[in-house]
C-alpha atoms as a PDB file:
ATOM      1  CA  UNK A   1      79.152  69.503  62.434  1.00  0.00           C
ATOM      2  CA  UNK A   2      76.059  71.263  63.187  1.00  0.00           C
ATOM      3  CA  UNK A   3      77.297  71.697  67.044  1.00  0.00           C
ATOM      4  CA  UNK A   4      80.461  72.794  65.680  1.00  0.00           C
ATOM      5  CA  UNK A   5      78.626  75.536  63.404  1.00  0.00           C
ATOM      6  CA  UNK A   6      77.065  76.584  65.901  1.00  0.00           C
ATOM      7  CA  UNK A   7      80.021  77.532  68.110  1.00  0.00           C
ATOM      8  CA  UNK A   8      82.045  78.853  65.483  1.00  0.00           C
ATOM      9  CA  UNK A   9      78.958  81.332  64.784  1.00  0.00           C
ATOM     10  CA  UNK A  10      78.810  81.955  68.922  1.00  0.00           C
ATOM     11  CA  UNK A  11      82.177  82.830  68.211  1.00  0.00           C
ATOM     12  CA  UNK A  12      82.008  84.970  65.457  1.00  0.00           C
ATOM     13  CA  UNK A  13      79.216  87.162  67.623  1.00  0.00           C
ATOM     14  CA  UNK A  14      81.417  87.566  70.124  1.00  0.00           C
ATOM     15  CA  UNK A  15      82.427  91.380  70.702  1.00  0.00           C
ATOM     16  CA  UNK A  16      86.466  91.690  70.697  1.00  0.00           C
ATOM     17  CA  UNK A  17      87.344  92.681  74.377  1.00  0.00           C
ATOM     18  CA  UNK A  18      88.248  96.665  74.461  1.00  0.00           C
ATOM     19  CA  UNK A  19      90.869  97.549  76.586  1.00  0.00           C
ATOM     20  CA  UNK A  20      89.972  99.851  79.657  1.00  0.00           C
ATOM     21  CA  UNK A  21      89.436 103.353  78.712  1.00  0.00           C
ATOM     22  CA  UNK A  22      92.169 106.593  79.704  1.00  0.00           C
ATOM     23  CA  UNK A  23      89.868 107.704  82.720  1.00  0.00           C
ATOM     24  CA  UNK A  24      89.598 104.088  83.871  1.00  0.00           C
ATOM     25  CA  UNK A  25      92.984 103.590  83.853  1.00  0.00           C
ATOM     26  CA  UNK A  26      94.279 106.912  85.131  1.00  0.00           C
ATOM     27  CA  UNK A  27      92.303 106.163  88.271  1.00  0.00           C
ATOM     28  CA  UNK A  28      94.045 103.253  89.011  1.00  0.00           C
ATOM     29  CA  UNK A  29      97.579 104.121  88.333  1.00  0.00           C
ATOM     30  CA  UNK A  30      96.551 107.358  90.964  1.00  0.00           C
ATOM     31  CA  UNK A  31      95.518 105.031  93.256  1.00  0.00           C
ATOM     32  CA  UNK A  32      98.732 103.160  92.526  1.00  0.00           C
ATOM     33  CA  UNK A  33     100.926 106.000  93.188  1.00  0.00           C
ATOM     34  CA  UNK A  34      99.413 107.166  95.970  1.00  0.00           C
ATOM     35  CA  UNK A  35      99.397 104.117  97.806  1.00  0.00           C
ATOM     36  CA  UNK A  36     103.143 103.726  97.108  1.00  0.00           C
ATOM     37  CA  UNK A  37     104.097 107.490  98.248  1.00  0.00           C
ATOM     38  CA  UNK A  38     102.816 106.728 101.096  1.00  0.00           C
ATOM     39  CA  UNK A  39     104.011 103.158 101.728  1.00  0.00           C
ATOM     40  CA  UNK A  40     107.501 104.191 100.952  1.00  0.00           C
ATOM     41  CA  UNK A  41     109.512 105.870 104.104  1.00  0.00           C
ATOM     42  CA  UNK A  42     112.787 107.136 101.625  1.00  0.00           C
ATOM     43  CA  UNK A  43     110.031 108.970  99.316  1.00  0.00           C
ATOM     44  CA  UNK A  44     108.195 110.678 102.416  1.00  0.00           C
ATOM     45  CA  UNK A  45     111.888 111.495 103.922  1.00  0.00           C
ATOM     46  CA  UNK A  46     113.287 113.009 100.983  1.00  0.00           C
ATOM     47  CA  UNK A  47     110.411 114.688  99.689  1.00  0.00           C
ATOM     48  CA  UNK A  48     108.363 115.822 102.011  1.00  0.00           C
ATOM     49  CA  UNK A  49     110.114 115.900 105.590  1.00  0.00           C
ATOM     50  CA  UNK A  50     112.726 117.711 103.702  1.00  0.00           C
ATOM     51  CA  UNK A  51     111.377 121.317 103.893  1.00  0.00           C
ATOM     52  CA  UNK A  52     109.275 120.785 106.979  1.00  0.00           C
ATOM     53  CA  UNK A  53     113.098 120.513 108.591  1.00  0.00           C
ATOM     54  CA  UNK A  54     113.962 123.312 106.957  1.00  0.00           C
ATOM     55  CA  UNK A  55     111.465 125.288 108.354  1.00  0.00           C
ATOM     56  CA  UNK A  56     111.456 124.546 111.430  1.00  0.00           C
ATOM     57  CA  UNK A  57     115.611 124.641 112.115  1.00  0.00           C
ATOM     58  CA  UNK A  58     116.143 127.448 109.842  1.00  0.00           C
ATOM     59  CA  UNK A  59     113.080 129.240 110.863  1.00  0.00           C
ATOM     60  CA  UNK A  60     113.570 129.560 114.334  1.00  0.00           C
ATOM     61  CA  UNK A  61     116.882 130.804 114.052  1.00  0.00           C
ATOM     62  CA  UNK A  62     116.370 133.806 111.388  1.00  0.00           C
ATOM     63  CA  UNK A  63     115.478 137.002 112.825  1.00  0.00           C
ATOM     64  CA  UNK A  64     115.402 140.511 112.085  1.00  0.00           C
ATOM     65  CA  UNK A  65     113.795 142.639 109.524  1.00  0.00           C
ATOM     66  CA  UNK A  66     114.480 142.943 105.580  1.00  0.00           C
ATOM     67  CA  UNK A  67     116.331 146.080 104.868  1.00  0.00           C
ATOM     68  CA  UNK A  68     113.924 149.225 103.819  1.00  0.00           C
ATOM     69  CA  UNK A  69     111.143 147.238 105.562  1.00  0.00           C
ATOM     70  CA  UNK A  70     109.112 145.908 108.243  1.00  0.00           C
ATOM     71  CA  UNK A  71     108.271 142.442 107.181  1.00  0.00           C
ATOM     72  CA  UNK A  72     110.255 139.690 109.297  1.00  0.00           C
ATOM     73  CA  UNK A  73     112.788 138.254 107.310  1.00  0.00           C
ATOM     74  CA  UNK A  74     111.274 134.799 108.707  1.00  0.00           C
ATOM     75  CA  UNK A  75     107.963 135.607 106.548  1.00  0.00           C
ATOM     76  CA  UNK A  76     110.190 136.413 103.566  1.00  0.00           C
ATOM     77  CA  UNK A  77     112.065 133.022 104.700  1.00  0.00           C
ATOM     78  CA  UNK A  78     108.396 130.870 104.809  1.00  0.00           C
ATOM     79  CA  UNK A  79     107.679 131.538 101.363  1.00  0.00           C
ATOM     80  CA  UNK A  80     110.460 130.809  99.879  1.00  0.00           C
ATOM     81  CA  UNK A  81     110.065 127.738 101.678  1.00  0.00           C
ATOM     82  CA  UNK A  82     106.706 126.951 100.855  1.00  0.00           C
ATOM     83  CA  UNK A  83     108.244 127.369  96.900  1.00  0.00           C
ATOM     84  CA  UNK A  84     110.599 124.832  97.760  1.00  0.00           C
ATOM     85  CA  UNK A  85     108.530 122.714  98.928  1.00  0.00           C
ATOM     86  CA  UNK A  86     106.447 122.283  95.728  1.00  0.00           C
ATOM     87  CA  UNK A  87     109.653 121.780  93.983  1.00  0.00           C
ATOM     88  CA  UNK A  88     110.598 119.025  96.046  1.00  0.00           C
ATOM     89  CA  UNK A  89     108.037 117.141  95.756  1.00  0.00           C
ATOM     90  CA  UNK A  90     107.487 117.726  92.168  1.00  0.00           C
ATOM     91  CA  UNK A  91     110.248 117.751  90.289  1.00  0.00           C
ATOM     92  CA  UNK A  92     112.903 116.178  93.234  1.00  0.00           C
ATOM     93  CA  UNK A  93     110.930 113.278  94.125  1.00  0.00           C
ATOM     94  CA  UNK A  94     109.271 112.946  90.651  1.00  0.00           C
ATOM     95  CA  UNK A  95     112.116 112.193  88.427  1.00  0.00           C
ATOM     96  CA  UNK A  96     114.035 110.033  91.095  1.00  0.00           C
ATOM     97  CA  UNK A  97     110.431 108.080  91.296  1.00  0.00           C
ATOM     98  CA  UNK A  98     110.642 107.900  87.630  1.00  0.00           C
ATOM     99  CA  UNK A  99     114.529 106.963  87.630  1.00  0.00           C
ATOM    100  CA  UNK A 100     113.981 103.822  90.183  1.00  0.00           C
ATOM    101  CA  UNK A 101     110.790 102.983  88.018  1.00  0.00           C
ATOM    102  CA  UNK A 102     112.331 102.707  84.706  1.00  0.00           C
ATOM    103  CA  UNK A 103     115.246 100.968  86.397  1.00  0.00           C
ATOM    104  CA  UNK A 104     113.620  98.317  87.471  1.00  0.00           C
ATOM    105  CA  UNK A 105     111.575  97.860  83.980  1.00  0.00           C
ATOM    106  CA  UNK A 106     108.362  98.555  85.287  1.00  0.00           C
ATOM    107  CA  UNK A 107     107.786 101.574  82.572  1.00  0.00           C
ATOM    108  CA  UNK A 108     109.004  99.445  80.178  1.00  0.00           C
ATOM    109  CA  UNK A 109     105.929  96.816  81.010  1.00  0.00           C
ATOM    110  CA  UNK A 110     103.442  99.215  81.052  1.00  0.00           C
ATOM    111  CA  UNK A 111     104.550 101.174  77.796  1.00  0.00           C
ATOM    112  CA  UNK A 112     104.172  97.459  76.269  1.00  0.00           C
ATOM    113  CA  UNK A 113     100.497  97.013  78.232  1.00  0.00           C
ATOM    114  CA  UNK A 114      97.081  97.851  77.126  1.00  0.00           C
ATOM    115  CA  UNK A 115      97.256 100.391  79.209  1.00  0.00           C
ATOM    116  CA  UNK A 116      97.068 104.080  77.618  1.00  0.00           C
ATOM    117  CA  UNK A 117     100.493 105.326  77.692  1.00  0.00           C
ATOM    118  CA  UNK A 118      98.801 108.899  79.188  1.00  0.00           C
ATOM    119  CA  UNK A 119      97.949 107.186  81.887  1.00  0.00           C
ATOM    120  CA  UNK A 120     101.380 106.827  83.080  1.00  0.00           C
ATOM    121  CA  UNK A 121     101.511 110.289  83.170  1.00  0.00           C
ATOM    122  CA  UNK A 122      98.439 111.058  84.414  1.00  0.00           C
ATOM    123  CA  UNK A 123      98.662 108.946  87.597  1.00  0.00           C
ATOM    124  CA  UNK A 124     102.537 110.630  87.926  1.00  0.00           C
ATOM    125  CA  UNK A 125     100.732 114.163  88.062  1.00  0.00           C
ATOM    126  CA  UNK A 126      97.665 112.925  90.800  1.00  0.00           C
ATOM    127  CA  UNK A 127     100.334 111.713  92.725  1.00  0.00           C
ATOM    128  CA  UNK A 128     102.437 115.040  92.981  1.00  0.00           C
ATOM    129  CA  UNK A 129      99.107 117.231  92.492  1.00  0.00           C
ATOM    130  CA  UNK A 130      98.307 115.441  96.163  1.00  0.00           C
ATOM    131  CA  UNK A 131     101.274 114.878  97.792  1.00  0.00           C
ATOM    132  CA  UNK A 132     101.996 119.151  97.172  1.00  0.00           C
ATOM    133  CA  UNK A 133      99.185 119.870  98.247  1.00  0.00           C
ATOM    134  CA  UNK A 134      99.604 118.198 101.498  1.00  0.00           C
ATOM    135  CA  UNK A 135     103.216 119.314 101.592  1.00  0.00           C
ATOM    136  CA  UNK A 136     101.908 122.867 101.537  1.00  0.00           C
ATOM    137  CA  UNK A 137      98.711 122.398 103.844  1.00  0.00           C
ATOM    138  CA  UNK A 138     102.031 121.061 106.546  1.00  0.00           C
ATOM    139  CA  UNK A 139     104.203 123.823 105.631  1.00  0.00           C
ATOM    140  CA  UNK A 140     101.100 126.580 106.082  1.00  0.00           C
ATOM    141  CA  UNK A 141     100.256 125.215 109.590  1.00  0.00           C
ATOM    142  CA  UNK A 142     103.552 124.806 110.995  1.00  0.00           C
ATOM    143  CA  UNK A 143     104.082 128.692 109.363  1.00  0.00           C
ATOM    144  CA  UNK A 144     100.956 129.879 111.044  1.00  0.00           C
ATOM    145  CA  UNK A 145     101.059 128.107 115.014  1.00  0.00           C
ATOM    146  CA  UNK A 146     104.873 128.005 115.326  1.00  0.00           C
ATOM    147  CA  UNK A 147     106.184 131.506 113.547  1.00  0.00           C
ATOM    148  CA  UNK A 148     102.816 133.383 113.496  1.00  0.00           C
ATOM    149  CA  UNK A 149     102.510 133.832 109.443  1.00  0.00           C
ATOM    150  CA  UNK A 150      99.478 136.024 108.921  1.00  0.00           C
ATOM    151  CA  UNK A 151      97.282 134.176 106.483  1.00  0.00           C
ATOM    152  CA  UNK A 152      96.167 136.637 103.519  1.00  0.00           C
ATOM    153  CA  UNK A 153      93.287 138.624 104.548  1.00  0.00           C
ATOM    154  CA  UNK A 154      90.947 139.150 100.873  1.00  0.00           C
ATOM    155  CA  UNK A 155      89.898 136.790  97.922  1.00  0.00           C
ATOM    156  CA  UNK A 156      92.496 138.242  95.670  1.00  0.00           C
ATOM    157  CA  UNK A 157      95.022 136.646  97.134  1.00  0.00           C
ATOM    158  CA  UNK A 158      93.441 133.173  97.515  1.00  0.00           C
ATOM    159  CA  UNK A 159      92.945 133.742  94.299  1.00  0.00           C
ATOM    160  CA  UNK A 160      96.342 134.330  93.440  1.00  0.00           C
ATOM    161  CA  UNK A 161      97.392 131.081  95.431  1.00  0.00           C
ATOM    162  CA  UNK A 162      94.765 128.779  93.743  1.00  0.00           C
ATOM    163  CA  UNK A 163      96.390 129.651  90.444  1.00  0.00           C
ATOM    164  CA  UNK A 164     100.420 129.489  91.241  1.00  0.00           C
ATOM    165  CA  UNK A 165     100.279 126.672  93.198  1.00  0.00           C
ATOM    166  CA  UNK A 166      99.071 124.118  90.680  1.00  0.00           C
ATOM    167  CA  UNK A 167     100.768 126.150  87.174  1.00  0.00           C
ATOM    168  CA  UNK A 168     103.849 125.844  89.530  1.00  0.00           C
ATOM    169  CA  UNK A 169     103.459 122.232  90.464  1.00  0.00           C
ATOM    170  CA  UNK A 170     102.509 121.488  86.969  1.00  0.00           C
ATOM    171  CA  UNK A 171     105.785 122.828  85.699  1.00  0.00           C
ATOM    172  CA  UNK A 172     107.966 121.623  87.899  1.00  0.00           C
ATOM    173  CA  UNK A 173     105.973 117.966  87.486  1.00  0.00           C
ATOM    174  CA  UNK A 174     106.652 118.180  83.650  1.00  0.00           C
ATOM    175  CA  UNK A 175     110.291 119.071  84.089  1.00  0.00           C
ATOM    176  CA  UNK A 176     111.178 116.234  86.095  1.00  0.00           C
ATOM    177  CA  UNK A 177     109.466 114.292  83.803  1.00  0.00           C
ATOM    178  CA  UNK A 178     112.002 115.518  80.927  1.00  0.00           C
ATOM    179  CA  UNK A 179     114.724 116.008  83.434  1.00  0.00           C
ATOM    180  CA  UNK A 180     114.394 111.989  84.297  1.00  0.00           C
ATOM    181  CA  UNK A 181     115.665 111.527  80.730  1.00  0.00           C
ATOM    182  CA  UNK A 182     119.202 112.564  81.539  1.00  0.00           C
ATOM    183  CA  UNK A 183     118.864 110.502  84.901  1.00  0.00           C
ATOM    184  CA  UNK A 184     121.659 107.147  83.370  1.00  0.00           C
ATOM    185  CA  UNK A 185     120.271 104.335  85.832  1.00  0.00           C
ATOM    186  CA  UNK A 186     118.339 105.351  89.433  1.00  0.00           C
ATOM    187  CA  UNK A 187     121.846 105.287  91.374  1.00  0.00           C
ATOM    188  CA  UNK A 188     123.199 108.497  89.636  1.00  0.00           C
ATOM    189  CA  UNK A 189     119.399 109.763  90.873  1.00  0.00           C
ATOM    190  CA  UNK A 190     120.185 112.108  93.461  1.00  0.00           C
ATOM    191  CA  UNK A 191     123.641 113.131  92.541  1.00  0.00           C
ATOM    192  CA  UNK A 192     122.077 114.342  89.324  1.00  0.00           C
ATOM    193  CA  UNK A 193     118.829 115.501  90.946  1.00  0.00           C
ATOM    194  CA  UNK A 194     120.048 117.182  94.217  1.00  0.00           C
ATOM    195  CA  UNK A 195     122.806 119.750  93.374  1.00  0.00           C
ATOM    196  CA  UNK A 196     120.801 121.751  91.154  1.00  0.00           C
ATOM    197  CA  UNK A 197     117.476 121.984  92.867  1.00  0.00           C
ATOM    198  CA  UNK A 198     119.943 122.829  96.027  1.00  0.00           C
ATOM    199  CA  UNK A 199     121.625 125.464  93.839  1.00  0.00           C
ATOM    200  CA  UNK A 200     118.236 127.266  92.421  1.00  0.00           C
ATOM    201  CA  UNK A 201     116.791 127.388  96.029  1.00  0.00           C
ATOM    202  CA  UNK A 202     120.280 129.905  96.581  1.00  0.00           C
ATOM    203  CA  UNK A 203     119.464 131.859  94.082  1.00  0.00           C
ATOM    204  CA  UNK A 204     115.621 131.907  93.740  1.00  0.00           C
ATOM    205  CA  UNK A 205     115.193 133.963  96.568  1.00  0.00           C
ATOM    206  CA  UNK A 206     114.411 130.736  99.158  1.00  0.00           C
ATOM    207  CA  UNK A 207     116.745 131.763 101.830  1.00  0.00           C
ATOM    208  CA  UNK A 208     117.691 134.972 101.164  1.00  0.00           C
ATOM    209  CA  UNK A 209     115.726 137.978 100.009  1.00  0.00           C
ATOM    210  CA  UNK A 210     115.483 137.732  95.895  1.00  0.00           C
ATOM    211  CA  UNK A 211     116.081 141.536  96.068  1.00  0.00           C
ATOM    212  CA  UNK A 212     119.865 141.808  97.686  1.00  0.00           C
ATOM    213  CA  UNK A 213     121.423 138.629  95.461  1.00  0.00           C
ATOM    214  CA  UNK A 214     123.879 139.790  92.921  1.00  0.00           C
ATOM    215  CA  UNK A 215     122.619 140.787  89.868  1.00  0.00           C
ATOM    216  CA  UNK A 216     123.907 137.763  87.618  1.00  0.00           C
ATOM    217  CA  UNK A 217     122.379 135.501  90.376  1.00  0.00           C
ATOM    218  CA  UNK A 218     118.808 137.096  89.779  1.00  0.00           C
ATOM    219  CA  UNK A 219     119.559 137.019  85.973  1.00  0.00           C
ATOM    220  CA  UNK A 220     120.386 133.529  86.166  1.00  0.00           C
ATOM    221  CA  UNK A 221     117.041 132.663  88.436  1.00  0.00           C
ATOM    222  CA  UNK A 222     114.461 134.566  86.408  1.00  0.00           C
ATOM    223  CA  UNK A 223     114.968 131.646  83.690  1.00  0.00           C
ATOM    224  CA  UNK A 224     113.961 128.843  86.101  1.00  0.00           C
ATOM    225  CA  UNK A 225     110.681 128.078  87.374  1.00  0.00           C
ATOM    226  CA  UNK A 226     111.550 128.353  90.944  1.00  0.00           C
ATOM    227  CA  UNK A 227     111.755 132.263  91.535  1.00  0.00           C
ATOM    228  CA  UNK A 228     108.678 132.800  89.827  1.00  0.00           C
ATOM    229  CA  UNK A 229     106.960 130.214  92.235  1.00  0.00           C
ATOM    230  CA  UNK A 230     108.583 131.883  95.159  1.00  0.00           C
ATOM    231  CA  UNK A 231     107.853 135.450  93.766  1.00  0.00           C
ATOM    232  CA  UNK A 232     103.864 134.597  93.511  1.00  0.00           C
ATOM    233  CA  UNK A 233     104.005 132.756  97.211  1.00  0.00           C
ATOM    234  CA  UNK A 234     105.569 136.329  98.381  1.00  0.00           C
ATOM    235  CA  UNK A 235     102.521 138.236  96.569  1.00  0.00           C
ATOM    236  CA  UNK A 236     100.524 136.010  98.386  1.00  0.00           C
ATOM    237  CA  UNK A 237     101.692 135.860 102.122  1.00  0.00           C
ATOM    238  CA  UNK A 238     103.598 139.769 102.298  1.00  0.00           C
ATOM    239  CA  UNK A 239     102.016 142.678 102.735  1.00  0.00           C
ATOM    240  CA  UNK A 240     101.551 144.652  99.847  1.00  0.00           C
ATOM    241  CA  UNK A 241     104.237 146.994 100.589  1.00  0.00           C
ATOM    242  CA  UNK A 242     106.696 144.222 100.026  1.00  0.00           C
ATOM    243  CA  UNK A 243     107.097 145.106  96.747  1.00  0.00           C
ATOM    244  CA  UNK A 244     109.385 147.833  96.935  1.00  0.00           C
ATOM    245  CA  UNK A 245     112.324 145.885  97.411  1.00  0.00           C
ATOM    246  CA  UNK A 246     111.548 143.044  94.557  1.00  0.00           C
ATOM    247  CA  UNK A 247     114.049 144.049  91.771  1.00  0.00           C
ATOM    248  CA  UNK A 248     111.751 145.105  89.226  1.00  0.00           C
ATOM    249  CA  UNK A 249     109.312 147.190  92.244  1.00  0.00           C
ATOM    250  CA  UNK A 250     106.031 145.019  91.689  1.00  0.00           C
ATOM    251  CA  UNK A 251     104.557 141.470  92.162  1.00  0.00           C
ATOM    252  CA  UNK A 252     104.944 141.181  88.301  1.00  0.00           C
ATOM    253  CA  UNK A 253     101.718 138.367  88.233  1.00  0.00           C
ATOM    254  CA  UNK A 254     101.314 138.419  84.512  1.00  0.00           C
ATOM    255  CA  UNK A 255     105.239 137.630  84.290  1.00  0.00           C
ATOM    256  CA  UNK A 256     104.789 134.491  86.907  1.00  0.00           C
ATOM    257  CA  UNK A 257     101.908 133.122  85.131  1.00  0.00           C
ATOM    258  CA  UNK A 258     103.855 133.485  81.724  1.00  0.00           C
ATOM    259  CA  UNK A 259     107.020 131.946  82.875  1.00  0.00           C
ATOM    260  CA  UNK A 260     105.511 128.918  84.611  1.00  0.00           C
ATOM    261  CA  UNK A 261     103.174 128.542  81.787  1.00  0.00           C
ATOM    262  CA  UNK A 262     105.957 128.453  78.930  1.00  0.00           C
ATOM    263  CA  UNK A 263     107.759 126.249  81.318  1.00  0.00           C
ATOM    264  CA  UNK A 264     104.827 123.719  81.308  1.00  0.00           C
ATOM    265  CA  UNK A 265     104.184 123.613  77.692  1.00  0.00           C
ATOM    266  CA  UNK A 266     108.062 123.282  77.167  1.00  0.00           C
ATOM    267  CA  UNK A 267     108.751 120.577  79.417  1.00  0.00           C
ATOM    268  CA  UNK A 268     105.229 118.616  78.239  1.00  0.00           C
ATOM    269  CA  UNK A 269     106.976 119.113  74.787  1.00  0.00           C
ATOM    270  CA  UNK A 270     110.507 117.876  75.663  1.00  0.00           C
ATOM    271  CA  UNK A 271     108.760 115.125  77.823  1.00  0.00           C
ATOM    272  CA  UNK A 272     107.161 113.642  74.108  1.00  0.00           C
ATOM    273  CA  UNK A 273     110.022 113.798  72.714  1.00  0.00           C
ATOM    274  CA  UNK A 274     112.847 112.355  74.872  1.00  0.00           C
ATOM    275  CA  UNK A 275     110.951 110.399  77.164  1.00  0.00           C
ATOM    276  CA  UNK A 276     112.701 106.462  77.511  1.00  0.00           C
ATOM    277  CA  UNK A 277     110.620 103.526  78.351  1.00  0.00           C
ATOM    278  CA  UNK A 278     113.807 101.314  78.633  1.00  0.00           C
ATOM    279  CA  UNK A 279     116.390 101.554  80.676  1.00  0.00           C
ATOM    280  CA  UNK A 280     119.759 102.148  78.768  1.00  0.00           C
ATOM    281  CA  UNK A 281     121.721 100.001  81.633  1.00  0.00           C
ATOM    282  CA  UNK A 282     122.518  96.675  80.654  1.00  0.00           C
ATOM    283  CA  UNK A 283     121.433  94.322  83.830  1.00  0.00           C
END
């Protein structure tokens, strides 16, 4: 009995086990994520490999000036490129990555887990905060030894690029997240995702120059995150002078930094409120 009193009062002492803390765990889901963006040849393909074709194909065949300039319409062509790039990997390969997760009930199991739900997240975010990054960094180099982009030439600009490039990825990011919501089981993934990130990159100024679309086409755009991205990666690679031709004859910065930023918030919003952790497909 004694023995036994003992124990129980061992026992007793005994701290309850805390589960691992949000930092902990977001590390590991990052390194989770990573490792599988990597591992996985359809993710790079789609993804990543995507605009680097682009690029190069539709690069070296546009030539030519932009009317009432001198910039190459191949520079104007780059950075619309380099916008669409972000947007691939963030919002395209995101909410597919999120449809094929949830799919196969792995969201489910770690919504159920000790795991901080934010974690989720937060490792979804390191992943596309890297892999954009390094979609850019590819983009940039093949822009620079292949077509001869001039890289910008004063700290404004760098400036300008270290604060569009992550509010834009961060947007996009927190769209797909909401966007995967409408995403029915991970088959229906691309035909849902693919048309309209195709269609936005028509009319966001991507392959054409923003300032000859049709009006309605620009009207349309200007609600979308995409030709703000591509507007602030113009500001950042064109010379100044550029600016003539964009429709409203400025870089408009303070606009691009509102627009992606109300398109963050938004989408982080949406995200908390229509996010699924099942799958509605019966298996």
């Amino acid at each position: 009995m004694r023995g036994r009193s003992a124990e129980s009062g061992r026992s007793a002492a005994t701290p309850p086990v805390r589960p691992p803390g949000l930092l902990r765990t977001t590390l590991a889901r990052s390194r989770v994520e990573l490792l599988a963006v990597f591992r996985s040849r359809q993710s790079l393909v789609f993804t990543m490999l995507f605009p680097v074709l682009m690029l190069v194909i539709l690069g070296s065949i546009f030539s030519g000036t932009v009317q009432g300039t001198n910039v190459e319409f191949r520079q104007v062509f780059i950075a619309g490129v380099l916008a669409a790039g972000v947007m691939s990997v963030a919002f395209s390969g995101l909410a597919m990555n999120i449809a094929v997760e949830r799919d196969r009930g792995l969201i489910r199991r770690l919504g159920v887990s000790p795991m901080p739900r934010a974690a989720y997240f937060l490792g979804k975010l390191v992943r596309v905060a890297v892999t954009t990054l390094l979609e850019t960094l590819v983009l940039l180099a093949i822009a620079v030894l292949a077509f001869h982009l001039p890289l910008p030439a004063d700290a404004q600009h760098y400036l300008t690029l270290a604060w569009v490039l992550p509010l834009g990825t961060t947007a996009c990011a927190l769209l797909a997240v909401a966007y995967s919501s409408l995403i029915p089981h991970a088959g229906a993934a691309a035909a849902i995702v693919t048309p309209p990130f195709i269609a936005l990159q028509f009319i966001s100024g991507v392959f054409f120059p923003f300032g000859q679309l049709p009006s309605w086409m620009q009207t349309v755009a200007a609600f979308f995150p995409l030709k703000w991205l591509a507007q602030g990666f113009r500001y950042v690679f064109l010379p100044v002078g550029f600016q003539r031709v964009e429709p409203a004859g400025n870089w408009e910065l303070g606009h691009i930094a509102l627009v992606l930023g109300i398109w963050a918030v938004a989408m982080l919003v949406v995200s908390l409120l229509t996010f699924r952790w099942k799958s509605t497909r019966v298996h």
